[in-house]
Protein backbone atom coordinates (compact mmCIF):
# COMPACT_ATOMS: atom_id res chain seq x y z
CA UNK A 1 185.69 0.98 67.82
CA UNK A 2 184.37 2.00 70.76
CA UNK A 3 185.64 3.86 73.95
CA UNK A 4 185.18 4.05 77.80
CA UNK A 5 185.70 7.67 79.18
CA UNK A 6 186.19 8.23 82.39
CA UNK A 7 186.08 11.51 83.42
CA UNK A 8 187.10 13.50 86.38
CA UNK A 9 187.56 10.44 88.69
CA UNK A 10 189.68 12.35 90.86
CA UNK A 11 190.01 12.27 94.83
CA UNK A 12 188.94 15.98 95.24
CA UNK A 13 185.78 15.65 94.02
CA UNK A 14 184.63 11.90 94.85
CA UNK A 15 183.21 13.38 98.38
CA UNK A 16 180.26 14.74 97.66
CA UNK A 17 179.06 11.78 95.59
CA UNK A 18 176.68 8.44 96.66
CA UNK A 19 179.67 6.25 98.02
CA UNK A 20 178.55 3.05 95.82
CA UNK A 21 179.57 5.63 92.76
CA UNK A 22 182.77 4.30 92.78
CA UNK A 23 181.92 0.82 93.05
CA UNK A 24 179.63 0.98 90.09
CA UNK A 25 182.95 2.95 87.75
CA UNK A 26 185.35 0.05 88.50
CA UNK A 27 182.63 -2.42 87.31
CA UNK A 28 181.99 -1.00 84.58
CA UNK A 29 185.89 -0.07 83.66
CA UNK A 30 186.22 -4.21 84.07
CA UNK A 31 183.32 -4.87 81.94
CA UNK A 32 184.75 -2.67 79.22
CA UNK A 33 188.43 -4.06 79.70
CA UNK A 34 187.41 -7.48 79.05
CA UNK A 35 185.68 -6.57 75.97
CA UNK A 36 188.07 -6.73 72.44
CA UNK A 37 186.99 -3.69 71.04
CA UNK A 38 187.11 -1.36 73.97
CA UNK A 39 189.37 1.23 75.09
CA UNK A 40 189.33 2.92 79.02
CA UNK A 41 190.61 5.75 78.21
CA UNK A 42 190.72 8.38 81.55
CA UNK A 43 190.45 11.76 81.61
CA UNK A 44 191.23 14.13 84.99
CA UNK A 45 190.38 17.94 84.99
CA UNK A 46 193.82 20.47 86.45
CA UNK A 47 191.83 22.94 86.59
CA UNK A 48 192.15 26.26 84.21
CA UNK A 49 195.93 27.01 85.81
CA UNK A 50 196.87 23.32 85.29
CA UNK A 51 198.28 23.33 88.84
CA UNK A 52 197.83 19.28 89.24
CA UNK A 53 198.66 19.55 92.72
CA UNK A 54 195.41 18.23 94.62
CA UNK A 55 194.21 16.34 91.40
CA UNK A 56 194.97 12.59 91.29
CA UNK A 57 193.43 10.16 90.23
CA UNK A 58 191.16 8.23 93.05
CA UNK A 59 193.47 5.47 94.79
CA UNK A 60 190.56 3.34 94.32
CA UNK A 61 189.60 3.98 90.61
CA UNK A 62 190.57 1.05 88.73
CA UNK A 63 193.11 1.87 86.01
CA UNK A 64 193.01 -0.65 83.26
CA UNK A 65 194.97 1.53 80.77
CA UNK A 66 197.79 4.15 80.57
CA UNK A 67 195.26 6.31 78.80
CA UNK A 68 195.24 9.38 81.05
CA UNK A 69 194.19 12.55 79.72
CA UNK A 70 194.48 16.28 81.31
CA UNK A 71 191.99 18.89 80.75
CA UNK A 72 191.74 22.69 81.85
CA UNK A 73 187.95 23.11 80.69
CA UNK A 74 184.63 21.13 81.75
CA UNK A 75 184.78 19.00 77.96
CA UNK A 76 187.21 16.76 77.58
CA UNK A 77 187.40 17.52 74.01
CA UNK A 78 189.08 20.79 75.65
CA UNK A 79 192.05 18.37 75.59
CA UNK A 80 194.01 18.21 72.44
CA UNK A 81 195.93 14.97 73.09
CA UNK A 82 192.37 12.60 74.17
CA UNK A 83 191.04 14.55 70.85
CA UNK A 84 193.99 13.42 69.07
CA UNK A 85 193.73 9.76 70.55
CA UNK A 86 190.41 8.99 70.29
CA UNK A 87 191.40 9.38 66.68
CA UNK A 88 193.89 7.66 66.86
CA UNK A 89 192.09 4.64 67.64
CA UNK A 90 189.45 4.84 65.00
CA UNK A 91 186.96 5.69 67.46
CA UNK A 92 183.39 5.63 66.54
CA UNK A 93 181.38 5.23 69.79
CA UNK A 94 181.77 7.17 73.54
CA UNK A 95 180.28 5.79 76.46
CA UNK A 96 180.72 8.37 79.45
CA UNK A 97 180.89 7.94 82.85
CA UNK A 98 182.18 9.80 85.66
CA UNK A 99 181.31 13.16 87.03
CA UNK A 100 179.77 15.37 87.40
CA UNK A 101 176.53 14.94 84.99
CA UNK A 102 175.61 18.64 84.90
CA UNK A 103 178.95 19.56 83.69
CA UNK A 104 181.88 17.85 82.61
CA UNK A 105 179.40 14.51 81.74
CA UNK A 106 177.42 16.69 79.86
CA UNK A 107 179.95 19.09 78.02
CA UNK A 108 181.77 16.14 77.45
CA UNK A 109 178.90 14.47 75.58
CA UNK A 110 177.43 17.33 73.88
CA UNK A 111 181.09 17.56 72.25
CA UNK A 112 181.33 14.23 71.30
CA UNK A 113 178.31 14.61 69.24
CA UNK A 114 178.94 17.38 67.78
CA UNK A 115 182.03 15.63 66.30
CA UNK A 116 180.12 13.09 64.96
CA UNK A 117 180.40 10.38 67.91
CA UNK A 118 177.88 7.82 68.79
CA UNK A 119 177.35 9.04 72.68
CA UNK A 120 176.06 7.52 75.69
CA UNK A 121 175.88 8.08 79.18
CA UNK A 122 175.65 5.12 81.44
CA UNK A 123 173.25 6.62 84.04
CA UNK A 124 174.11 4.75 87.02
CA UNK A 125 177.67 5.46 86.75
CA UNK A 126 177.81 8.98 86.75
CA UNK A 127 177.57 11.14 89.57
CA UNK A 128 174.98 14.48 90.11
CA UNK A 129 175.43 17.00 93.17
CA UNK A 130 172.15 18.55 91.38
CA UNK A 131 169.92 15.66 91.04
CA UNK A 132 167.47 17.97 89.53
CA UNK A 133 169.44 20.44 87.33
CA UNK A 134 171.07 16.37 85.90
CA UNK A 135 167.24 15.35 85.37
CA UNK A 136 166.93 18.39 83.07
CA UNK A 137 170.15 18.03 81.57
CA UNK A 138 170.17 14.21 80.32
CA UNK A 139 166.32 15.69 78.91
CA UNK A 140 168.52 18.32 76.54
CA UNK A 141 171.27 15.80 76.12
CA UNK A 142 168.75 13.19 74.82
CA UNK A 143 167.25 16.14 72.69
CA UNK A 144 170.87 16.47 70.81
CA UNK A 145 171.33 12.88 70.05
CA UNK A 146 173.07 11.60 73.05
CA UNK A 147 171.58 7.86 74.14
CA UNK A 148 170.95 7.83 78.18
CA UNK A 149 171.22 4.20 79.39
């Protein structure tokens, strides 16, 4: 089984991104959906005092699923009920998207390997305020086992 994660899709931090990021999510969240075997499964960071004021969900995100996860810390694997879930649904695979790819992308991936997860990171659908700090990050993340696409 395999899952979409989409992580930290959130109004307050979509600004500072290429504006055809969001375009490229919501394809892929459709491309997933219409697959049998794949869940969308969201996740949103409230920061470390979980004050979710400020941290919604983009209007324009396309929500496929009622799978929405909170998380205090970059991973998303921080959260126990997405770790739960994910197990839940006999998980196997993670495919990552989202932002940003020097953090959350990235913790987020190097955690799902760690607990024994096929990973990838669909490239063109996550977002970078670094371009060059991302470049050498995907370079360690491909070094751990995670599959850049």
């Amino acid at each position: 089984m395999r899952a979409l994660v989409v992580i930290d899709m959130q109004e307050k931090y979509l600004e500072g991104y290429d504006s055809e990021l969001l375009s490229s999510i919501n394809r892929k969240i459709k491309l997933a959906h219409d697959e049998e075997d794949v869940s969308v499964v969201y996740v949103k960071n409230v920061g470390i005092t979980g004050n979710r004021a400020g941290y919604d969900l983009s209007d324009e995100l396309l929500l496929v699923s009622d799978l929405v996860y909170e998380k205090k810390r970059p991973s998303a694997f921080s959260s126990k009920a997405f770790v739960e879930k994910i197990k839940a649904l006999r998980t196997t695979e993670l495919e990552i998207i989202g932002v940003d790819g020097s953090s959350c992308i990235a913790k987020t991936a190097m955690d799902a390997v760690k607990h024994g997860y096929k990973t990838e990171i669909v490239k063109s659908c996550v977002g970078a305020r670094n371009q060059k700090l991302y470049e050498k990050t995907l370079t360690e993340l491909e070094g751990a086992g995670v599959c850049i696409l």
